[in-house]
N, C-alpha and C. Protein backbone atom coordinates (compact mmCIF):
# COMPACT_ATOMS: atom_id res chain seq x y z
N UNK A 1 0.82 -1.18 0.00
CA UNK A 1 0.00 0.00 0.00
C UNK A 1 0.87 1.25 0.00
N UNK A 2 2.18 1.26 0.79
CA UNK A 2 2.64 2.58 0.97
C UNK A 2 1.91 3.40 1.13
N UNK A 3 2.34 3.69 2.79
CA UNK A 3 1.67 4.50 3.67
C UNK A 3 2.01 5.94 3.09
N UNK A 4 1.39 6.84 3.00
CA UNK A 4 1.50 8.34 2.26
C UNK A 4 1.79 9.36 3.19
N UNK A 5 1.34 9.07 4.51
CA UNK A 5 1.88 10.49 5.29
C UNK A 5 2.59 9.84 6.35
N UNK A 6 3.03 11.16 6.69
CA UNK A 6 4.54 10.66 7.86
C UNK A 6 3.48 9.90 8.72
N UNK A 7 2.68 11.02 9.14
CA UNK A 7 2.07 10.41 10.66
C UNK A 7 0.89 8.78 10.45
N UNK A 8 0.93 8.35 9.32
CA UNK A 8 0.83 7.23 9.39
C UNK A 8 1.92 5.57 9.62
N UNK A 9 3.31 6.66 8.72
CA UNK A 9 4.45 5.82 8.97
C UNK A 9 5.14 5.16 10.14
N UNK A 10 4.81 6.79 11.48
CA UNK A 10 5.05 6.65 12.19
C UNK A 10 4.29 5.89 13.26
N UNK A 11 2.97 5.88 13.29
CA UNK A 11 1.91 4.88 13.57
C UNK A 11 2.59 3.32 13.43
N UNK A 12 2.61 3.35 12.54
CA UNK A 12 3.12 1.79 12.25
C UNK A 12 4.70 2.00 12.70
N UNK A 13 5.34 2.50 12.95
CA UNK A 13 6.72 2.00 13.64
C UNK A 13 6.01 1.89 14.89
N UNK A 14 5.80 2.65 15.44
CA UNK A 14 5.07 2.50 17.02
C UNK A 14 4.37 1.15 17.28
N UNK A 15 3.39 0.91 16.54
CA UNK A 15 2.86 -0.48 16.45
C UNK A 15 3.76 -1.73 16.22
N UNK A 16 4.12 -1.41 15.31
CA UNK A 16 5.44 -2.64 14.80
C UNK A 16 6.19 -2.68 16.58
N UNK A 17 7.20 -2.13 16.55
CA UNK A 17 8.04 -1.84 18.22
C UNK A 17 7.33 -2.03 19.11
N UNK A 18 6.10 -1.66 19.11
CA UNK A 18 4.80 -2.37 20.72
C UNK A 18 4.84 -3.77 20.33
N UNK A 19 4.46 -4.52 18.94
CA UNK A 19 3.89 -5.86 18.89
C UNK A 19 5.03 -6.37 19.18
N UNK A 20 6.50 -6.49 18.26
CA UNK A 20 7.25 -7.16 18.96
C UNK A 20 8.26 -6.93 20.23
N UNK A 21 8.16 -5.45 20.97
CA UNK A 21 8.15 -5.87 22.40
C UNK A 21 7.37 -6.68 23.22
N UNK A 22 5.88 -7.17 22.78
CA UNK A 22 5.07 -7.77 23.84
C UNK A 22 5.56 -9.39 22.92
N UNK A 23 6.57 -9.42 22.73
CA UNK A 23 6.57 -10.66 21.84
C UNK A 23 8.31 -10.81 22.00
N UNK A 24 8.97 -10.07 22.34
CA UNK A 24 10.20 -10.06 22.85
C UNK A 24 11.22 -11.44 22.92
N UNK A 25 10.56 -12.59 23.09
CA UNK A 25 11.06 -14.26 22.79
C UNK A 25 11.38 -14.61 21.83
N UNK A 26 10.18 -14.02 20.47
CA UNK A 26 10.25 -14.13 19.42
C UNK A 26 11.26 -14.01 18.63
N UNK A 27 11.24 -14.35 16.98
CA UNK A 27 11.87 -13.76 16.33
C UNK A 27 10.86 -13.83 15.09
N UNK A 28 10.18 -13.30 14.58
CA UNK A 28 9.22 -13.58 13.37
C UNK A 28 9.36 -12.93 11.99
N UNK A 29 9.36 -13.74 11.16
CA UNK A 29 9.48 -13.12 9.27
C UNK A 29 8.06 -11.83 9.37
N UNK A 30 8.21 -10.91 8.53
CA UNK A 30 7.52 -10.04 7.76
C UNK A 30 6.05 -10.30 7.98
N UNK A 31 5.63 -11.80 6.93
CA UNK A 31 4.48 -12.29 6.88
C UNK A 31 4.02 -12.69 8.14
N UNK A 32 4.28 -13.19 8.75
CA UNK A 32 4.22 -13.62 10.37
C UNK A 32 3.68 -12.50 11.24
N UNK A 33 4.68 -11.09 11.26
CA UNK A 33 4.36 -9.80 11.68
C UNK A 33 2.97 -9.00 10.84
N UNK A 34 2.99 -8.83 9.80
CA UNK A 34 2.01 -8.52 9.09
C UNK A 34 0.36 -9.34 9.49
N UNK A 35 0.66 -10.41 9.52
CA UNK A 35 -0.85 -11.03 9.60
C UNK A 35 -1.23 -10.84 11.25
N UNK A 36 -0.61 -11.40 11.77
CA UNK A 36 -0.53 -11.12 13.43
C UNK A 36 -1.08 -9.61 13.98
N UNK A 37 -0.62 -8.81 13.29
CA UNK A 37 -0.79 -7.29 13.47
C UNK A 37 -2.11 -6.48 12.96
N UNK A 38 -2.29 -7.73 11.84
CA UNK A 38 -4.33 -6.85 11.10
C UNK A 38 -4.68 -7.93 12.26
N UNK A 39 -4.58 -8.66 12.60
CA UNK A 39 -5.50 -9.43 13.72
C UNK A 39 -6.27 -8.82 14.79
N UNK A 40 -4.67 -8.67 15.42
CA UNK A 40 -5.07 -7.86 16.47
C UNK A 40 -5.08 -6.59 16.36
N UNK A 41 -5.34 -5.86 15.71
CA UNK A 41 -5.78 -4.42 14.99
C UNK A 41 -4.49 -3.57 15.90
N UNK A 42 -3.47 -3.67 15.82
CA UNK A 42 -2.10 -2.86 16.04
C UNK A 42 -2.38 -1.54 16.16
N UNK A 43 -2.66 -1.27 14.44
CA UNK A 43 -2.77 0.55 14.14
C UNK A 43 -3.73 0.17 13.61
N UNK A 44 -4.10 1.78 13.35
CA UNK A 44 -6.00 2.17 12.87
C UNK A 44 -5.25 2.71 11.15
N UNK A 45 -4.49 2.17 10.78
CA UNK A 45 -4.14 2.54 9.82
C UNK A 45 -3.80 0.92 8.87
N UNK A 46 -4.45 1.23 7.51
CA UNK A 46 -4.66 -0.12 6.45
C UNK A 46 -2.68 -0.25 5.76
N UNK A 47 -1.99 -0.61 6.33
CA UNK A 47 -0.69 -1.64 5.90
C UNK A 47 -0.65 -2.82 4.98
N UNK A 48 0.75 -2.99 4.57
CA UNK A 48 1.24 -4.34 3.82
C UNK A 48 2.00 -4.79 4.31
N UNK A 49 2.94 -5.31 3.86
CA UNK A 49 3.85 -6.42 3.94
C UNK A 49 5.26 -4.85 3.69
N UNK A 50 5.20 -4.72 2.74
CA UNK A 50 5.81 -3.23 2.52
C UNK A 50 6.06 -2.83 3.20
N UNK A 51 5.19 -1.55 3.69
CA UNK A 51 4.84 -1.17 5.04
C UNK A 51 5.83 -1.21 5.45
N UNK A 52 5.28 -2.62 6.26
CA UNK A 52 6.14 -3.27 7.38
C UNK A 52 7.30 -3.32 7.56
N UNK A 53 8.10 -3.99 6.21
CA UNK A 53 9.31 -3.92 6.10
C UNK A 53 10.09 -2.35 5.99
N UNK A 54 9.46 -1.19 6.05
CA UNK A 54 10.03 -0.12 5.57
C UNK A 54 10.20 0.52 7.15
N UNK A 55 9.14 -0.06 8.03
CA UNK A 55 9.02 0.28 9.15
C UNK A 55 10.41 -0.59 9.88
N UNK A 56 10.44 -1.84 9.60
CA UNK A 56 12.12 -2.35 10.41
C UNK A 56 12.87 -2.01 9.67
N UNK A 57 12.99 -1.52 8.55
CA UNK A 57 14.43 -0.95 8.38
C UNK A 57 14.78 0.23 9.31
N UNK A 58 13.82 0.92 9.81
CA UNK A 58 14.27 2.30 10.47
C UNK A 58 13.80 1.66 11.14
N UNK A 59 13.26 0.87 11.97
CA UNK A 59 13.70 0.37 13.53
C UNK A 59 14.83 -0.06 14.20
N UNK A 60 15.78 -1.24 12.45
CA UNK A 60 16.61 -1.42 12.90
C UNK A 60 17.71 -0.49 12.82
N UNK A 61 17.47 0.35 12.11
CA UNK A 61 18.86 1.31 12.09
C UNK A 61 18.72 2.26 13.27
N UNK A 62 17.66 2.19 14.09
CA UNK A 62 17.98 2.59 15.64
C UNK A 62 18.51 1.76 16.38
N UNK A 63 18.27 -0.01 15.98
CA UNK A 63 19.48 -0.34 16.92
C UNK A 63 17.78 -0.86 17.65
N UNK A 64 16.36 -1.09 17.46
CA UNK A 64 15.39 -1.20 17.95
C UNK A 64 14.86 -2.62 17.72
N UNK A 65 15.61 -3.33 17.03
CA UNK A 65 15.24 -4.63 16.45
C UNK A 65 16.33 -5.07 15.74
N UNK A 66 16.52 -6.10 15.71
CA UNK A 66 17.15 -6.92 15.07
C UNK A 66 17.10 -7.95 14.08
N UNK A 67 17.83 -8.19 12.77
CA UNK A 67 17.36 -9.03 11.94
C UNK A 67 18.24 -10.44 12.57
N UNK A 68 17.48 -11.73 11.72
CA UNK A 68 18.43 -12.94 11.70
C UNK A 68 18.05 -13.48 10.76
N UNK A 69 19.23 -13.44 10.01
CA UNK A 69 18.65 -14.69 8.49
C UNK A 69 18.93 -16.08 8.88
N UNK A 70 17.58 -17.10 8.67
CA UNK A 70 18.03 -18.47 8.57
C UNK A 70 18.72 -19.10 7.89
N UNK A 71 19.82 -19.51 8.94
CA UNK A 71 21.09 -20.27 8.42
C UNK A 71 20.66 -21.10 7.49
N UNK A 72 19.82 -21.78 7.02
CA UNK A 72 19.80 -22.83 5.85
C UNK A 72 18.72 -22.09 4.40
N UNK A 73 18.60 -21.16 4.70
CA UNK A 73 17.62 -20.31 3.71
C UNK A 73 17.95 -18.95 3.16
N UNK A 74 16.67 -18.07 3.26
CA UNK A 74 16.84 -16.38 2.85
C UNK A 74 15.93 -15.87 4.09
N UNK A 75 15.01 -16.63 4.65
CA UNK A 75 14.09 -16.15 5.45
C UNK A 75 14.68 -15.28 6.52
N UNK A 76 14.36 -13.86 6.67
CA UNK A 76 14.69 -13.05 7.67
C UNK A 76 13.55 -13.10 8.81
N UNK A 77 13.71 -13.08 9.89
CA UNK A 77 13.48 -12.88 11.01
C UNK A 77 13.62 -11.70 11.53
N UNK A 78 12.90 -11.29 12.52
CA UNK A 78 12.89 -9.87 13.43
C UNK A 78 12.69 -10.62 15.04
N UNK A 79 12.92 -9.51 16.02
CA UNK A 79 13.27 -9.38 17.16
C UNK A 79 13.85 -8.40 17.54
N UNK A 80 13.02 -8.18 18.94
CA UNK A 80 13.14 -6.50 19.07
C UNK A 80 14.54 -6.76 20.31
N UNK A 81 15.29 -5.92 20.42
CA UNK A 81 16.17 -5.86 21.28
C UNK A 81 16.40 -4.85 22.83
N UNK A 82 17.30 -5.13 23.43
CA UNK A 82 16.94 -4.83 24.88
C UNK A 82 16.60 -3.15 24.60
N UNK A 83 17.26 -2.90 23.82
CA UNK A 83 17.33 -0.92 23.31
C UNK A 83 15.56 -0.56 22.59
N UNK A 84 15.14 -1.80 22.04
CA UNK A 84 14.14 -1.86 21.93
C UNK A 84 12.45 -1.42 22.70
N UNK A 85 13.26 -2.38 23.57
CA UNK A 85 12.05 -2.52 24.82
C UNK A 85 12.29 -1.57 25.48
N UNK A 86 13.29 -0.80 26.01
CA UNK A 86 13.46 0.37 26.23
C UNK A 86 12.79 1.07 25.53
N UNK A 87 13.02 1.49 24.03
CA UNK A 87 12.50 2.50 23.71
C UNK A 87 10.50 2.17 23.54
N UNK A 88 10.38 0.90 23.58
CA UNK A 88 9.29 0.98 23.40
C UNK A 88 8.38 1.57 24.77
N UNK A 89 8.93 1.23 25.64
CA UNK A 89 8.66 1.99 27.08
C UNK A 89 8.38 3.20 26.81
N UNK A 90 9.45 3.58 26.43
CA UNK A 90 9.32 5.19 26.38
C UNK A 90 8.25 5.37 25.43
N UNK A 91 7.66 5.30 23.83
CA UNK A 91 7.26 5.74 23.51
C UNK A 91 5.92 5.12 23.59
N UNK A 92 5.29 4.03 24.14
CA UNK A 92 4.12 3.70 24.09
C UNK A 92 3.63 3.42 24.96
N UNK A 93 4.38 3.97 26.50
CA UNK A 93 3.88 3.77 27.66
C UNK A 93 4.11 2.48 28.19
């Protein structure tokens, strides 16, 4: 979809960084995060798969998540990190 205004972008980083701080064990692919997230209605804002991914790249380049590619594949993984949960504190209460 590509989200069109900032303050939707930023919606969904916030959401993205809340879901996988309350999920913190985890490590989950894109699709995994994406479906999980229209479930439980995250943001009031309509996302993709896109999106999503545009949202952990600037999560992780805060240092807010972390990728892991599976050793026998391409499949990337996410997981939010201790700087993470920190910041998710801070910004979502």
């Amino acid at each position: 979809m590509n989200l069109s205004s900032q303050m939707d972008r930023e919606l969904l980083r916030k959401g993205t960084l809340r879901f996988l701080a309350e999920r913190f064990r985890l490590a989950l692919d894109v699709g995994q995060i994406v479906r999980l997230m229209e479930v439980r209605h995250y943001v009031d804002v309509d996302f993709d798969s896109q999106d999503v991914e545009q949202a952990l790249v600037v999560l992780e380049g805060e240092e807010f998540v972390k990728s892991i590619t599976e050793q026998f594949g391409a499949t990337v993984y996410y997981q939010i990190t201790g700087k993470g949960i920190v910041a998710n504190e801070r910004i979502n209460g």
